[in-house]
Structure formats: structure tokens, C-alpha cells
Protein backbone atom coordinates (compact mmCIF):
# COMPACT_ATOMS: atom_id res chain seq x y z
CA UNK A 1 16.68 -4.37 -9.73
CA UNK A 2 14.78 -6.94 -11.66
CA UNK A 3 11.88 -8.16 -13.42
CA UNK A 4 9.38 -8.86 -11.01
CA UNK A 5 5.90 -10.51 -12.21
CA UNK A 6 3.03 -8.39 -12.39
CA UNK A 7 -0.04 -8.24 -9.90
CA UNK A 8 -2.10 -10.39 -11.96
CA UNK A 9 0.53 -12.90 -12.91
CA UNK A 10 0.51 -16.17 -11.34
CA UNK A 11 4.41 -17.63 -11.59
CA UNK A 12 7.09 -17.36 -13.93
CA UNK A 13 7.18 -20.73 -16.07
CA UNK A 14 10.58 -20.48 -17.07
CA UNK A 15 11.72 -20.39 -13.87
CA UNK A 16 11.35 -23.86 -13.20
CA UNK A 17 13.93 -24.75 -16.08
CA UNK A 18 17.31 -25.87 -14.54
CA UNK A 19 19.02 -22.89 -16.22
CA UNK A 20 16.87 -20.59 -15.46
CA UNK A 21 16.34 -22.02 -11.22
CA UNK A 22 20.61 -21.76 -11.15
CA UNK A 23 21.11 -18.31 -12.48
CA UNK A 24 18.53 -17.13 -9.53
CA UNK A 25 19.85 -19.10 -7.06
CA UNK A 26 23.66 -18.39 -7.86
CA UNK A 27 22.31 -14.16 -8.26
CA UNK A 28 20.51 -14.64 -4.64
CA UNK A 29 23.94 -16.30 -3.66
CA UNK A 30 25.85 -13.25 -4.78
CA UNK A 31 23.49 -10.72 -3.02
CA UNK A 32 24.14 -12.61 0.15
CA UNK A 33 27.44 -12.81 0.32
CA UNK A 34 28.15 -9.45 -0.88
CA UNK A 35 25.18 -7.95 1.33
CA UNK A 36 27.29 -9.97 4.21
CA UNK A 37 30.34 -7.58 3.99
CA UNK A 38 27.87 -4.73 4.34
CA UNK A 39 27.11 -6.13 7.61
CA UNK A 40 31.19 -6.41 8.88
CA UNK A 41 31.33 -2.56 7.49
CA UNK A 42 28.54 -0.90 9.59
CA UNK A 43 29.67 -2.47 12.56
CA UNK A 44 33.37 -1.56 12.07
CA UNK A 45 32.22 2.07 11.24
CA UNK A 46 29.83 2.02 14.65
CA UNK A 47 32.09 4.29 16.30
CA UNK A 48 33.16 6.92 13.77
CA UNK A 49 30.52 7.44 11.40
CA UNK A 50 26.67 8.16 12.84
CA UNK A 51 24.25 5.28 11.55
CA UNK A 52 22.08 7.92 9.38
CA UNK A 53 24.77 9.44 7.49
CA UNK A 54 25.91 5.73 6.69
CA UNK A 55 22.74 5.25 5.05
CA UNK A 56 22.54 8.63 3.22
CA UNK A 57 26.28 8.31 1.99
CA UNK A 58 26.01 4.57 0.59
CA UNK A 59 22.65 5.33 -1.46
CA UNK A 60 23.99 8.42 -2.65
CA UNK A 61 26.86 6.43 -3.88
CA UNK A 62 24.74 3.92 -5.01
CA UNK A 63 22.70 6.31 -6.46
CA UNK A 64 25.32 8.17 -8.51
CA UNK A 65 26.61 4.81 -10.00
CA UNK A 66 23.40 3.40 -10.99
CA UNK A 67 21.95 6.71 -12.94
CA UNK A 68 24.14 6.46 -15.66
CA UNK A 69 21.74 3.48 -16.74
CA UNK A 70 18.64 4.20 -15.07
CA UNK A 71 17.68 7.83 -14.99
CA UNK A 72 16.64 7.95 -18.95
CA UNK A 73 14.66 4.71 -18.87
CA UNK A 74 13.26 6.42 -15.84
CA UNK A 75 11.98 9.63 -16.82
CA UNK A 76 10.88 7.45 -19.95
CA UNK A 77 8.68 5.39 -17.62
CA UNK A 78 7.60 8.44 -15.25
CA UNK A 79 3.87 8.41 -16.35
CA UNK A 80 4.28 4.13 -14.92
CA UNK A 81 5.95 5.46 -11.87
CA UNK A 82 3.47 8.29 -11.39
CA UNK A 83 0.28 5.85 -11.69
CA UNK A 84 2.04 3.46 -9.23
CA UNK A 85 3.79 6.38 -7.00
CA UNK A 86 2.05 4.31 -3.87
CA UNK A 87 4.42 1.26 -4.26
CA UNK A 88 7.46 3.18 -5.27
CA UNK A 89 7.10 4.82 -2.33
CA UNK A 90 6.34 1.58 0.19
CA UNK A 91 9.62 0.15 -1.75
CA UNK A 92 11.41 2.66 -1.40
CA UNK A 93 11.17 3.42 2.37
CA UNK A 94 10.93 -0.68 3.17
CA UNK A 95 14.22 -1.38 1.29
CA UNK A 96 16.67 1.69 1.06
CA UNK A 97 15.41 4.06 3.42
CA UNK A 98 14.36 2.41 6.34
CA UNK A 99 16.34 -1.33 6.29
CA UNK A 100 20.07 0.42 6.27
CA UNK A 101 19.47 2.64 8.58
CA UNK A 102 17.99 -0.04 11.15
CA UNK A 103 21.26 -2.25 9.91
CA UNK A 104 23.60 1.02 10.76
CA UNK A 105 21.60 1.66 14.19
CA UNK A 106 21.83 -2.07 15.47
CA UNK A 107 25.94 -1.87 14.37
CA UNK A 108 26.33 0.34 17.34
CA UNK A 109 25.75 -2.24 20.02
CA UNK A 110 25.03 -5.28 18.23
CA UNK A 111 28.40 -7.78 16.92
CA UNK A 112 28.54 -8.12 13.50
CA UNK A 113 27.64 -11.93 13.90
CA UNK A 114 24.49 -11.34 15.45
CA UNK A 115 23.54 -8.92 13.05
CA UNK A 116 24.10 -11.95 10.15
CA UNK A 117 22.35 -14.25 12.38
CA UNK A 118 19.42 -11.98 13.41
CA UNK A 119 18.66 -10.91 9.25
CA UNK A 120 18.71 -14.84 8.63
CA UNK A 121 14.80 -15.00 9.84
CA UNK A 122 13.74 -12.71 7.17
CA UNK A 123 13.33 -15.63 4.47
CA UNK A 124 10.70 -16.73 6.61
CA UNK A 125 8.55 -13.66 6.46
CA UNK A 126 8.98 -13.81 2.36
CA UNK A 127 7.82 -17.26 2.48
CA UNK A 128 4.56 -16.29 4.26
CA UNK A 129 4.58 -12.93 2.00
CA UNK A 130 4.67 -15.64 -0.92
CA UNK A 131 2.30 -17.94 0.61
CA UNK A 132 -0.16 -15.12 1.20
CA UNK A 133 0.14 -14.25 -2.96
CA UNK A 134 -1.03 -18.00 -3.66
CA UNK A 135 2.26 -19.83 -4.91
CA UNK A 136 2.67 -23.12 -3.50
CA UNK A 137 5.79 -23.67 -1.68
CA UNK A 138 6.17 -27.12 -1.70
CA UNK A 139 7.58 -29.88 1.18
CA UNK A 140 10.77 -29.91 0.44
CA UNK A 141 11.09 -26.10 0.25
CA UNK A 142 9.46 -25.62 3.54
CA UNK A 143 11.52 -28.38 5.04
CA UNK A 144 14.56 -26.47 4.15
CA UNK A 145 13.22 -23.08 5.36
CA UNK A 146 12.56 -24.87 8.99
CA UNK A 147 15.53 -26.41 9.24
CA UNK A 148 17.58 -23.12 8.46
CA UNK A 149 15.77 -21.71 10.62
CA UNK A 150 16.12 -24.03 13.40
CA UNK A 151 19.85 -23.32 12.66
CA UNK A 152 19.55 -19.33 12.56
CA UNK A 153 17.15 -19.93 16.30
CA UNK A 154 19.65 -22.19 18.25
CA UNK A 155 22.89 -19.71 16.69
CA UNK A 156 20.78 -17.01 18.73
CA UNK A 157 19.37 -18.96 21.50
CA UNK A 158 23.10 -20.17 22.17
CA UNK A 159 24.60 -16.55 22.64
CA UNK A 160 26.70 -17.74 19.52
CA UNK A 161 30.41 -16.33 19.94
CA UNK A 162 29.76 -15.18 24.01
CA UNK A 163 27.23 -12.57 22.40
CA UNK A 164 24.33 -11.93 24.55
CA UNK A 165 20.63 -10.38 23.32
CA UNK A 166 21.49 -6.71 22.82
CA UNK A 167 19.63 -3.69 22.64
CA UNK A 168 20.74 -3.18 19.37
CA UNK A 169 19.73 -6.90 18.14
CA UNK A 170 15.83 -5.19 18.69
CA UNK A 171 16.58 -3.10 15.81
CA UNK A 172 17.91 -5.67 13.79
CA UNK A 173 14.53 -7.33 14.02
CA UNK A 174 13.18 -4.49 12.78
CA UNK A 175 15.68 -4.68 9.66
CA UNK A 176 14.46 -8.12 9.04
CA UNK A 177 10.96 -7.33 8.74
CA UNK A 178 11.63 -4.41 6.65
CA UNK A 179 14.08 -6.47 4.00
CA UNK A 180 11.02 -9.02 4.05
CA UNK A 181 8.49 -7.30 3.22
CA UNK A 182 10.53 -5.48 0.69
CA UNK A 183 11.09 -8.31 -1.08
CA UNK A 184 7.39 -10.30 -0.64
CA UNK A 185 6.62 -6.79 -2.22
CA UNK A 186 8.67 -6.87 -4.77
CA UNK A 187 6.93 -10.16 -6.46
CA UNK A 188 3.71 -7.97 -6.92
CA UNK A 189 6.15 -5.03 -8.73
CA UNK A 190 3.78 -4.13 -11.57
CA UNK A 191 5.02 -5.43 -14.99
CA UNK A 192 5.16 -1.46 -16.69
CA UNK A 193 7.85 -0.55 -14.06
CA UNK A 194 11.47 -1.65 -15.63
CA UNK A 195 13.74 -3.11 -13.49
CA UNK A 196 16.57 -0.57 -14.11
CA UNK A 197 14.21 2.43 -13.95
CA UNK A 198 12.75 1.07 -10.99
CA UNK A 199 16.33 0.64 -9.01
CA UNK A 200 17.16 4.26 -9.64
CA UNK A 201 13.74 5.23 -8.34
CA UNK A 202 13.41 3.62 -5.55
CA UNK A 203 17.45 4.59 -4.80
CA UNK A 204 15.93 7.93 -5.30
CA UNK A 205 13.61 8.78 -3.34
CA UNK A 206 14.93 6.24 -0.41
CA UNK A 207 17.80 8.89 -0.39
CA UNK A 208 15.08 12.12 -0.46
CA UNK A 209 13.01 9.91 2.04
CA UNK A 210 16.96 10.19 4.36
CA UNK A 211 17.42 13.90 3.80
CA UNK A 212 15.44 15.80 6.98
CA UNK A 213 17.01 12.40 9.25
CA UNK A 214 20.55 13.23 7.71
CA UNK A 215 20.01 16.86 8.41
CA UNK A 216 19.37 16.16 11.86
CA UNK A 217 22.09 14.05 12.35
CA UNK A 218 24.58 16.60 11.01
CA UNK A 219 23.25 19.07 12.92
CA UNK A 220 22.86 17.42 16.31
CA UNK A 221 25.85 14.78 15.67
CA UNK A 222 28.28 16.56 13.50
CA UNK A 223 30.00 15.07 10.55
CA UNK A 224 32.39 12.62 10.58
CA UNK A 225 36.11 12.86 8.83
CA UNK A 226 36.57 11.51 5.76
CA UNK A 227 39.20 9.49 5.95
CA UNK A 228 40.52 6.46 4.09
CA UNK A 229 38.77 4.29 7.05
CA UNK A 230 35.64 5.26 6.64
CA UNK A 231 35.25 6.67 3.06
CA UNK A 232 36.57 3.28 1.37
CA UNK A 233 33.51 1.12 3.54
CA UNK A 234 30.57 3.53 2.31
CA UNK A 235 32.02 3.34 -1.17
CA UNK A 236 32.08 -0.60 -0.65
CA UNK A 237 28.62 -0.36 0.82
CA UNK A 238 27.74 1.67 -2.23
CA UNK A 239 28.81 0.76 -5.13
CA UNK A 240 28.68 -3.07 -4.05
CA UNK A 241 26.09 -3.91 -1.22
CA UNK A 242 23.62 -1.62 -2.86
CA UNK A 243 23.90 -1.23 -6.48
CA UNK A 244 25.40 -4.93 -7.33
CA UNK A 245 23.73 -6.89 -4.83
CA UNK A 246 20.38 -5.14 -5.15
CA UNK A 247 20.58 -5.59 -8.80
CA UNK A 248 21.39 -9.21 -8.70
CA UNK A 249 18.48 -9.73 -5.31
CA UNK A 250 15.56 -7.89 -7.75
CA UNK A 251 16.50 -10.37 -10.55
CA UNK A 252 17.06 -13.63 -8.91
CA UNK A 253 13.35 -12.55 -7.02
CA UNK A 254 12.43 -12.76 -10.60
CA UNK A 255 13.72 -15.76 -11.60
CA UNK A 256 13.50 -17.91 -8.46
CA UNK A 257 10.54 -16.15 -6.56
CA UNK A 258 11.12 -14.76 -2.62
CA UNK A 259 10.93 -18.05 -0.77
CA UNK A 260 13.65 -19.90 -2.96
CA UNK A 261 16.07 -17.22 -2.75
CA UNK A 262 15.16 -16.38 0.51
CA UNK A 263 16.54 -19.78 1.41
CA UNK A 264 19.67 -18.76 -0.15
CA UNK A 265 19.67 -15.92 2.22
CA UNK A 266 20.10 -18.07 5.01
CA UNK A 267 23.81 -18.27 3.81
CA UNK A 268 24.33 -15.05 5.14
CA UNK A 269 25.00 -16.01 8.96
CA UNK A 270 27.68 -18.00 7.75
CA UNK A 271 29.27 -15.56 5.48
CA UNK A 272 28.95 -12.86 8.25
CA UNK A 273 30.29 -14.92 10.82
CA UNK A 274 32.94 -15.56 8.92
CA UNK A 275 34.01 -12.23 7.89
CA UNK A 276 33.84 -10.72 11.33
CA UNK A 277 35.82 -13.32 12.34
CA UNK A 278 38.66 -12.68 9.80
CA UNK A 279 38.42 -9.02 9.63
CA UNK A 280 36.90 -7.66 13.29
CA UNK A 281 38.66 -10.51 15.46
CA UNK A 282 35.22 -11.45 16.56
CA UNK A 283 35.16 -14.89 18.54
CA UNK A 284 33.40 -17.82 16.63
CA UNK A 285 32.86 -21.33 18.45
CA UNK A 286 32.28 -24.96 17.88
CA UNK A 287 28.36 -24.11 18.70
CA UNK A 288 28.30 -21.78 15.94
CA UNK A 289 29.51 -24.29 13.68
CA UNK A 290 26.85 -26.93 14.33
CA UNK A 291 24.25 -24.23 13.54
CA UNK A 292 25.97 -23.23 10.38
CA UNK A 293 26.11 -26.93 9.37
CA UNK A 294 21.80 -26.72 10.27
CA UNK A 295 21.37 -23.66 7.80
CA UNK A 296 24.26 -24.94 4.92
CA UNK A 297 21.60 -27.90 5.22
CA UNK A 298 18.18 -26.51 4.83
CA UNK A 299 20.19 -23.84 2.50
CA UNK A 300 20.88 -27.02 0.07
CA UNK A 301 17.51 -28.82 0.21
CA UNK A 302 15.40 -25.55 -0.37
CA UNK A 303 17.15 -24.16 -3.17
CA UNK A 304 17.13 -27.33 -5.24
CA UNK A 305 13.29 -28.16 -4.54
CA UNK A 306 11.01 -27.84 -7.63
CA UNK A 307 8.02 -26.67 -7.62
């Protein structure tokens, strides 16, 4: 993950440099749209693989492929992690145990559009995490979080695509307040905690924090077959959703802060409207447009704002 500022620390000057501002910005971009595949894969495995073992399968992956980097600098850093074992833990069940899972459950019932659409709020809830931590927003940033989010409303509001309010888009809720707190959290990360060593902890126990819910699911669900079709997503989800794109989230965080990337985020609609549309054959509109063009907007005058 990344380098997040400490408790005590008030902002990160660099980050207003114009260097340093389009590295986070183009790393929150990256998260997004890779995260946004993530989103077309749970929905297309809905029906063959049960939403728990999705979860436990991609953060194991995830887990195998970032160790290689992060288990030494961890057990380097345990006595950090030990004195801060609280916030591991709240990070860890907020942003790999709990928020995939939710994703995986809401796939069952919920189009994958909806589910892009729906996780588009959560910027919101890391401005007011920000807010609440004493950095100043700014007009123009909180202009382009309203009118994304006017966007991201009316996509909703309009049954976007002939998709209705689902059961399952309740637990997608629930995944957007989970990712955003996660990642207002992650601006108070304590500075002792690398970022590497903290990924692979947090990837850690999120997987432990899976194991009795896994069990269960095995036992009351069965497994599932492990085919091409549905080992080739979780590695995708793995490898790239988690490791990659959680990587490149933690750092831009760093760089950028929650609310500026989290207006970035709002690309994700867009991405996963898209992608659902190529790859699932789900039915996109002219209304769905017009909402995109909304969030592209506020997407464009939040991330450039200074501040």
C-alpha cells in the first residue's frame, strides 16, 4: 500500500507540486479502472463460485504474490504492528475482509453497472472522513465531488440500463461505507508502519479474519470447480484488483490525500458500465450517458483543484 501521513501530521507539502498531484491522480486512476474489472468478475462468477470463497481465494492470491516483498519488512516492523495491532486490525477487516465479500454478496442479484454506480458515493464519505481530520477541501474540490455525485444519484435514481433497486444493491451500500472508511483511515496510518509491510499485513490477517466464514461456506455450500472460467477471474481479482490496485490506491492516498483521489474514483461507474457492457451484454442507455458526462465533469474539476 502506501505512505500514509502520520496521526500528528497535518498534509503532505509535496503533494501540492504538479508532479507530485499527477502521479496520485494518474495511481488513483489506475486503481479505478482496474478495481472496475473486479466488479464485471464477481458478477460474472455470481452463479458458480459462492461470494465468500471469492473473497478468500483472491486475497490468498493476492496474498501469495505480495509476500515475496512484504513479509521480511514485516516481521522487521512486527514490534510497529504489535503497538498499533488496533488499526491493523480495523484496516484489515474494513478493506480486505469485509468490502469484497459485501462486493461478491451484492454480485448475486445486483448488475454489474449498479454495483459501479452504487461504490461511486464512497468518495463522499472520504471527503467527510478528511474533513473530520482538519484538511481543507477547497470550492472547487467540493464542487466537483457534488457534481459527480449528482451524476452517480440521477444514474441510480434513473434505473440506469432498465436496472431496478435490488436487494443486493443494500449490500453494495454497505461496500461503500466499508471502502470509505478504509481509506479516510488510511490518512491517519501511523508513519512507523511501511507501506509494503503494511499491505501484506493487512492482506494477512483480512484472509485469517475470512477463514471460519470460508469454512462455513465450504461446508454448507460446497466448493466450486476449478475451471478455466472461474480460476482465471480470482487470479485477475488477485493478482490485479488487489495487489496492483491496492498498491497504487495506498500511494496515490499518500500523495493526493482521500478526497482528491476519491474524486478520481468517481470514474469507476463509467469504467464499469462500460465493461459490463462489452463483456456481460449488459444494456447501457442514452440516460446513462448524460450521467457519465455529470461525473467525467466533476471527475475533471476535482482532481485538478489545488489546495
Amino acid at each position: 500500500m502506501t505512505v500514509v501521513l502520520p496521526r500528528t501530521a497535518p498534509s503532505i507539502p509535496s503533494a501540492s507540486l504538479p508532479g507530485t498531484a499527477a502521479l496520485g491522480i494518474a495511481l488513483a486512476a489506475l486503481a479505478t479502472v482496474v478495481w472496475s474489472g473486479s466488479f464485471v468478475t464477481s458478477r460474472a462468477l455470481h452463479d458458480s463460485v459462492p461470494p465468500v470463497q471469492q473473497a478468500f481465494w483472491r486475497w490468498l492470491v493476492a496474498l501469495a504474490a505480495v509476500a515475496p516483498f512484504g513479509a521480511r519488512r514485516a516481521w522487521r516492523q512486527r514490534k510497529a504492528i504489535r503497538g498499533h495491532l488496533g488499526f491493523v486490525l480495523l484496516a484489515s477487516l474494513l478493506g480486505v475482509t469485509a468490502y469484497n465479500t459485501l462486493v461478491n454478496q451484492a454480485g448475486l442479484t445486483t448488475p454489474a453497472a449498479n454495483m459501479g454506480m452504487i461504490m461511486a458515493a464512497s468518495p463522499v464519505l472520504m471527503a467527510v472522513f478528511e474533513r473530520a481530520s482538519g484538511v481543507r477541501l477547497g470550492a472547487r474540490r467540493v464542487g466537483g465531488l457534488l457534481v459527480a455525485c449528482a451524476g452517480v444519484v440521477l444514474l441510480i435514481g434513473s434505473g440506469a440500463g432498465g436496472a431496478g433497486f435490488t436487494a443486493g444493491d443494500l449490500w453494495m451500500v454497505a461496500a461503500a461505507c466499508c471502502f470509505g472508511a478504509y481509506s479516510g483511515l488510511l490518512r491517519r496510518r501511523p508513519a512507523e508502519l511501511g507501506g509494503t509491510a503494511f499491505l501484506f499485513t493487512t492482506f494477512l490477517v483480512g484472509t485469517v479474519l475470512l477463514l471460519p466464514a470460508q469454512g462455513l461456506s465450504v461446508a454448507v455450500q460446497g466448493g466450486f470447480d476449478p475451471t478455466p472460467g472461474t480460476v482465471l477471474p480470482i487470479l485477475y481479482v488477485g493478482l490485479a484488483s488487489s495487489a496492483i490496485a491496492f498498491f497504487a490506491w495506498n500511494r496515490a492516498i499518500a500523495l493526493v490525500g482521500p478526497s482528491r483521489a476519491g474524486v478520481v474514483y468517481y470514474l469507476q461507474p463509467v469504467c464499469v458500465s462500460l465493461l459490463s457492457w462489452a463483456l456481460l451484454g449488459e444494456r447501457t442507455d442514452w440516460t446513462q450517458s448524460l450521467c457519465m458526462a455529470l461525473i467525467l465533469g466533476g471527475v475533471v474539476l476535482g482532481a485538478t483543484a489545488r489546495r
